[in-house]
N, C-alpha and C. Protein backbone atom coordinates (compact mmCIF):
# COMPACT_ATOMS: atom_id res chain seq x y z
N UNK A 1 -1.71 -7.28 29.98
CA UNK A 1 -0.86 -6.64 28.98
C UNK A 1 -0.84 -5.14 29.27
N UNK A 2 0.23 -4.62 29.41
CA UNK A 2 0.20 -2.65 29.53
C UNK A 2 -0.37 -2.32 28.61
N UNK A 3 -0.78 -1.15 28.97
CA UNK A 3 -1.40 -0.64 28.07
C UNK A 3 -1.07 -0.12 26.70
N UNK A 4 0.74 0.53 26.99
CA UNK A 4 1.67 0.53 25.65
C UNK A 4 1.63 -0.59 24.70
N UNK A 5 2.22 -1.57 25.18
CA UNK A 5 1.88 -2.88 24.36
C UNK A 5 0.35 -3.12 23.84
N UNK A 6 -0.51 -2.88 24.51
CA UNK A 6 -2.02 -3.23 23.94
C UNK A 6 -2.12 -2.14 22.64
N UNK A 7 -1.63 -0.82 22.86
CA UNK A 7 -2.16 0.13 21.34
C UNK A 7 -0.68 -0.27 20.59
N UNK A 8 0.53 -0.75 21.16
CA UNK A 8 1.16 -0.82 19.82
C UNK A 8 0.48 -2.48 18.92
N UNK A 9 -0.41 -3.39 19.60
CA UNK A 9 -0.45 -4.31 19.22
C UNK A 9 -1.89 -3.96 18.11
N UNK A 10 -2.50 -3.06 18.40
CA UNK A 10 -3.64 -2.54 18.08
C UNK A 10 -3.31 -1.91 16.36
N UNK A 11 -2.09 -1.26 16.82
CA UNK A 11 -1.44 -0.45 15.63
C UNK A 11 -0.81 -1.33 14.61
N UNK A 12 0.05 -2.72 14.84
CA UNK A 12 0.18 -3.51 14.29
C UNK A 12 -0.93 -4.09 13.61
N UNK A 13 -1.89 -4.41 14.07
CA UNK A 13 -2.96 -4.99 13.29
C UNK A 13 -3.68 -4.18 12.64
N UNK A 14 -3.54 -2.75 12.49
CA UNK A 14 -4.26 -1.75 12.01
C UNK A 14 -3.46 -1.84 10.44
N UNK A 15 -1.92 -1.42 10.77
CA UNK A 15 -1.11 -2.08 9.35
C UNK A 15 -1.38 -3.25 8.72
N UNK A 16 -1.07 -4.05 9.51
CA UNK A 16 -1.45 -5.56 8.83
C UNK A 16 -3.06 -5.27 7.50
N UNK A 17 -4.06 -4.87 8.23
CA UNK A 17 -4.92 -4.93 7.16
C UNK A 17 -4.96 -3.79 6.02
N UNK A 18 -3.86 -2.71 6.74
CA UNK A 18 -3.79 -1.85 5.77
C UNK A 18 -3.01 -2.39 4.17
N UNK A 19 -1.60 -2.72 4.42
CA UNK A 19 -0.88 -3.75 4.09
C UNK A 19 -1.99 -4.80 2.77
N UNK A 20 -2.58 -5.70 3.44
CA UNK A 20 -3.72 -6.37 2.94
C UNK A 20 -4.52 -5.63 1.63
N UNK A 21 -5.38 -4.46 2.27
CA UNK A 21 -5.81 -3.49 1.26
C UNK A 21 -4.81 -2.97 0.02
N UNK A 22 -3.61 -2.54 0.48
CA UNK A 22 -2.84 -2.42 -0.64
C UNK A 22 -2.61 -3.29 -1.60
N UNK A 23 -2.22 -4.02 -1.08
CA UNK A 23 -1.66 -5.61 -1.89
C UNK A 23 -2.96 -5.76 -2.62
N UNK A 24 -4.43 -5.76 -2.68
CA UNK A 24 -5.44 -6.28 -2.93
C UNK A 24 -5.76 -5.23 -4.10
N UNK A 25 -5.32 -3.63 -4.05
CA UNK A 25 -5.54 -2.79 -4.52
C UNK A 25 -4.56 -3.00 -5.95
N UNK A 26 -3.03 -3.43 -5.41
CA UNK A 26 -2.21 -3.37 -6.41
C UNK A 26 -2.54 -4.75 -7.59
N UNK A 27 -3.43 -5.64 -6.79
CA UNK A 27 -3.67 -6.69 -7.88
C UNK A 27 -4.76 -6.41 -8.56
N UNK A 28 -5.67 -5.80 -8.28
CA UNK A 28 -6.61 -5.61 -8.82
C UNK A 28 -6.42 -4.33 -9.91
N UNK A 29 -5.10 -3.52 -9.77
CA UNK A 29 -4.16 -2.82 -11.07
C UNK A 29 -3.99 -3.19 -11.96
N UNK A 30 -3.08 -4.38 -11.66
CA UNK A 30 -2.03 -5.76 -12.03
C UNK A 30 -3.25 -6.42 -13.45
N UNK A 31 -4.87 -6.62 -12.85
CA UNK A 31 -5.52 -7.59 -13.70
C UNK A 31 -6.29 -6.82 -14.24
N UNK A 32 -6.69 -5.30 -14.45
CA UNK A 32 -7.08 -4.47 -15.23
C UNK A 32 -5.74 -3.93 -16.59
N UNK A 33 -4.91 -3.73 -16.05
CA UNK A 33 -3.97 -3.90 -17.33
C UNK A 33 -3.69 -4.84 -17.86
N UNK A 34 -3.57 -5.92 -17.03
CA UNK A 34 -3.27 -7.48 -18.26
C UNK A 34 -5.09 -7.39 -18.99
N UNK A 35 -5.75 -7.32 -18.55
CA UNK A 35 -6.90 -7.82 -19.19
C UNK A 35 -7.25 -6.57 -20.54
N UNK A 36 -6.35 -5.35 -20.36
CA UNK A 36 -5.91 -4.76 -22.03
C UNK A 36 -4.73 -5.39 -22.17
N UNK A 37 -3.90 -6.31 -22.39
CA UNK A 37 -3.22 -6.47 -23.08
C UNK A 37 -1.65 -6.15 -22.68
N UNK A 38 -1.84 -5.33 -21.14
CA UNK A 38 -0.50 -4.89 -20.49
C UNK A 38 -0.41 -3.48 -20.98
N UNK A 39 -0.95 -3.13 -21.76
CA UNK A 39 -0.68 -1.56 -22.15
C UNK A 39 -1.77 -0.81 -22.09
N UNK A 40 -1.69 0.68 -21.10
CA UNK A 40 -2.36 1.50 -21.04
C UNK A 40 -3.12 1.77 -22.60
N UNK A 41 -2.34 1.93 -23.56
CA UNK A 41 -2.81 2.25 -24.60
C UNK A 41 -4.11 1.67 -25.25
N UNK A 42 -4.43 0.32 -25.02
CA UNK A 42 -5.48 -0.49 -25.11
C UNK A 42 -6.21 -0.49 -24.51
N UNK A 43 -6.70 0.35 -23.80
CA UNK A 43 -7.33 1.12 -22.10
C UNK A 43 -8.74 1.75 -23.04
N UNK A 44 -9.86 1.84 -22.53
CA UNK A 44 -11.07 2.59 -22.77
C UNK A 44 -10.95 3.44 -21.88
N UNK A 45 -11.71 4.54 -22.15
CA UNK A 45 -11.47 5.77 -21.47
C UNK A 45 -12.09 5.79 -19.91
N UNK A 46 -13.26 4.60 -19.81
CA UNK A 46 -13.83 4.05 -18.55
C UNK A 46 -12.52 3.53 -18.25
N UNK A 47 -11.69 2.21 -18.81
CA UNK A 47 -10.44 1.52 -18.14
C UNK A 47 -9.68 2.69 -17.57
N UNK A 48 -9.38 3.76 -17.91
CA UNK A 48 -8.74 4.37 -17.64
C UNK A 48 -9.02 5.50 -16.07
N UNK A 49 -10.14 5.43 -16.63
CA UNK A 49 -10.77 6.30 -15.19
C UNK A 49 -10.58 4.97 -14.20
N UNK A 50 -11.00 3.92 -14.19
CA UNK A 50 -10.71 3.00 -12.77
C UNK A 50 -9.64 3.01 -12.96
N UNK A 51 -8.39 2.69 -13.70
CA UNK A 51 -7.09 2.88 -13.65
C UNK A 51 -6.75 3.89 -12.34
N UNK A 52 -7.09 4.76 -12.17
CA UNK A 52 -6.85 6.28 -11.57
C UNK A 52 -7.13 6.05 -10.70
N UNK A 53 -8.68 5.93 -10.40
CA UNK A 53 -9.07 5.68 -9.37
C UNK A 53 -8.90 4.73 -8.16
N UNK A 54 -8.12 2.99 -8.80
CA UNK A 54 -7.49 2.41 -8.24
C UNK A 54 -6.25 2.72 -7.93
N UNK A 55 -5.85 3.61 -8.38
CA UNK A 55 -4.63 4.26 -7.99
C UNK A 55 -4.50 5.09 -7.04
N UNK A 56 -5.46 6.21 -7.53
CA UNK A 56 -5.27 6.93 -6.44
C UNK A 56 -5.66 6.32 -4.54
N UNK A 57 -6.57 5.43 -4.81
CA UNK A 57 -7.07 4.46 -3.75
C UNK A 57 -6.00 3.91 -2.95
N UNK A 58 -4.69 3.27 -3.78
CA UNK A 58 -4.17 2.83 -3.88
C UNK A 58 -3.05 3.70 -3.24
N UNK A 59 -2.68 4.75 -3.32
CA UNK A 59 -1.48 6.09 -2.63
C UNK A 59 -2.52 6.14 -1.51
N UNK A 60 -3.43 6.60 -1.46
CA UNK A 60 -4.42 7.05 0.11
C UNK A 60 -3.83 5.92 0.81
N UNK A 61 -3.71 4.41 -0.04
CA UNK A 61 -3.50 3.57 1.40
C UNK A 61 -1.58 3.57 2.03
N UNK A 62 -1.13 3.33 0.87
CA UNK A 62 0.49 4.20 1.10
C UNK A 62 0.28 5.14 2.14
N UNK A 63 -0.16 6.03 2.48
CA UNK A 63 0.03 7.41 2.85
C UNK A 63 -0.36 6.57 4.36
N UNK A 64 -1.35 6.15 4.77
CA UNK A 64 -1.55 5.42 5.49
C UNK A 64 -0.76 4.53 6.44
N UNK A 65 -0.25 3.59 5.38
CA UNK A 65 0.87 2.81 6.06
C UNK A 65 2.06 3.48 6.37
N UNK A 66 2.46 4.42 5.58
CA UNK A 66 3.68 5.63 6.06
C UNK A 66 3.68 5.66 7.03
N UNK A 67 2.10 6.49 7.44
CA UNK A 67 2.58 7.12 8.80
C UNK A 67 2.13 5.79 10.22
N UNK A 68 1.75 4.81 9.79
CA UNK A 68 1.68 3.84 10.89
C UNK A 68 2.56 3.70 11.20
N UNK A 69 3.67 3.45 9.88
CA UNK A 69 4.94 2.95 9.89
C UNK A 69 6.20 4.02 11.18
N UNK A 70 5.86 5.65 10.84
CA UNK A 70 6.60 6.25 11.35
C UNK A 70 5.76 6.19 13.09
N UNK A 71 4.86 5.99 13.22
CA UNK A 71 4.32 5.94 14.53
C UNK A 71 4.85 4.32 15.16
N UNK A 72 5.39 3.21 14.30
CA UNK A 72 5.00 1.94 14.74
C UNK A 72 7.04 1.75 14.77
N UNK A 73 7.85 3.44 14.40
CA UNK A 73 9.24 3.28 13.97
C UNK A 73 9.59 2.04 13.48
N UNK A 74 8.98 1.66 12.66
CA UNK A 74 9.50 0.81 11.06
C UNK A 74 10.24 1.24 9.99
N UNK A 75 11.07 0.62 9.60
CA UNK A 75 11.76 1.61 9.05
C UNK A 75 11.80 0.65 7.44
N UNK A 76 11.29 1.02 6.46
CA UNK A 76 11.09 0.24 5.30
C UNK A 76 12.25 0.57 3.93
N UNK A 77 13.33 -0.14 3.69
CA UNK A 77 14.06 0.40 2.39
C UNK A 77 13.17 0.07 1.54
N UNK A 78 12.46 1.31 0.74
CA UNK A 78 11.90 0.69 -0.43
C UNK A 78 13.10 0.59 -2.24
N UNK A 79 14.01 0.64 -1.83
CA UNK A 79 14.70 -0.05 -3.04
C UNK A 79 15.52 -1.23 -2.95
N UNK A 80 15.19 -1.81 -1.75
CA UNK A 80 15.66 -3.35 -1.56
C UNK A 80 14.71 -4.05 -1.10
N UNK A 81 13.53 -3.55 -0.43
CA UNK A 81 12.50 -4.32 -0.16
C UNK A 81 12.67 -4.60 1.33
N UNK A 82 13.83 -4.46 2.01
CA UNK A 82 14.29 -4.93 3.21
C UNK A 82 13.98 -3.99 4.33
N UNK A 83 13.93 -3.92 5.92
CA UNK A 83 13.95 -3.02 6.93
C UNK A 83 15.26 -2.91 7.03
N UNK A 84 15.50 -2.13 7.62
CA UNK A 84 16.81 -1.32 8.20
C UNK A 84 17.23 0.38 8.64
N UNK A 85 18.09 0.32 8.95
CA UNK A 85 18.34 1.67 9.83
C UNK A 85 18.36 2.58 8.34
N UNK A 86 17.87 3.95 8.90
CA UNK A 86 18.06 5.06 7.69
C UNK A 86 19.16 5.89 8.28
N UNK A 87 20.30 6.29 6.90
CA UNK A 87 21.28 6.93 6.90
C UNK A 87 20.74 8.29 7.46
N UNK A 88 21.31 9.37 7.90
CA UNK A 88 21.27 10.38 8.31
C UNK A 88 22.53 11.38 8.02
């Protein structure tokens, strides 16, 4: 395998688990708010600090996949969910 292909395949799997972490991050959001009730407001002030903290956890890994993404030229619509070319 060249060696191009070996680090872009490297880089792919680097997303992939990044990807993973997110998704894992956003459910574990998902079942701290249902488990108040769906509303912040029903939140203890501890719920609320992991709130944040899974959040902010949660953008670090965004920020992450961004730039894999712009190194791996992926190109992600995030208001359709779909890949495709970006307008210019």
């Amino acid at each position: 395998m060249p060696e191009h292909d070996a680090e872009q395949l490297q880089l792919v799997q680097r997303y992939r688990l990044l990807v993973e972490r997110y998704e894992a991050k956003d459910r574990a959001i998902d079942e701290l708010i249902m488990r108040h009730g769906g509303l912040s407001q029903n939140m203890s002030l501890a719920a609320h600090d992991e709130y944040r903290r899974l959040a902010e956890e949660r953008l670090e890994l965004l920020n992450h996949m961004r730039q894999l993404e712009r190194q791996l030229k992926i190109d992600i619509d995030t208001t359709s969910g779909q890949s495709g070319e970006t307008e210019e």
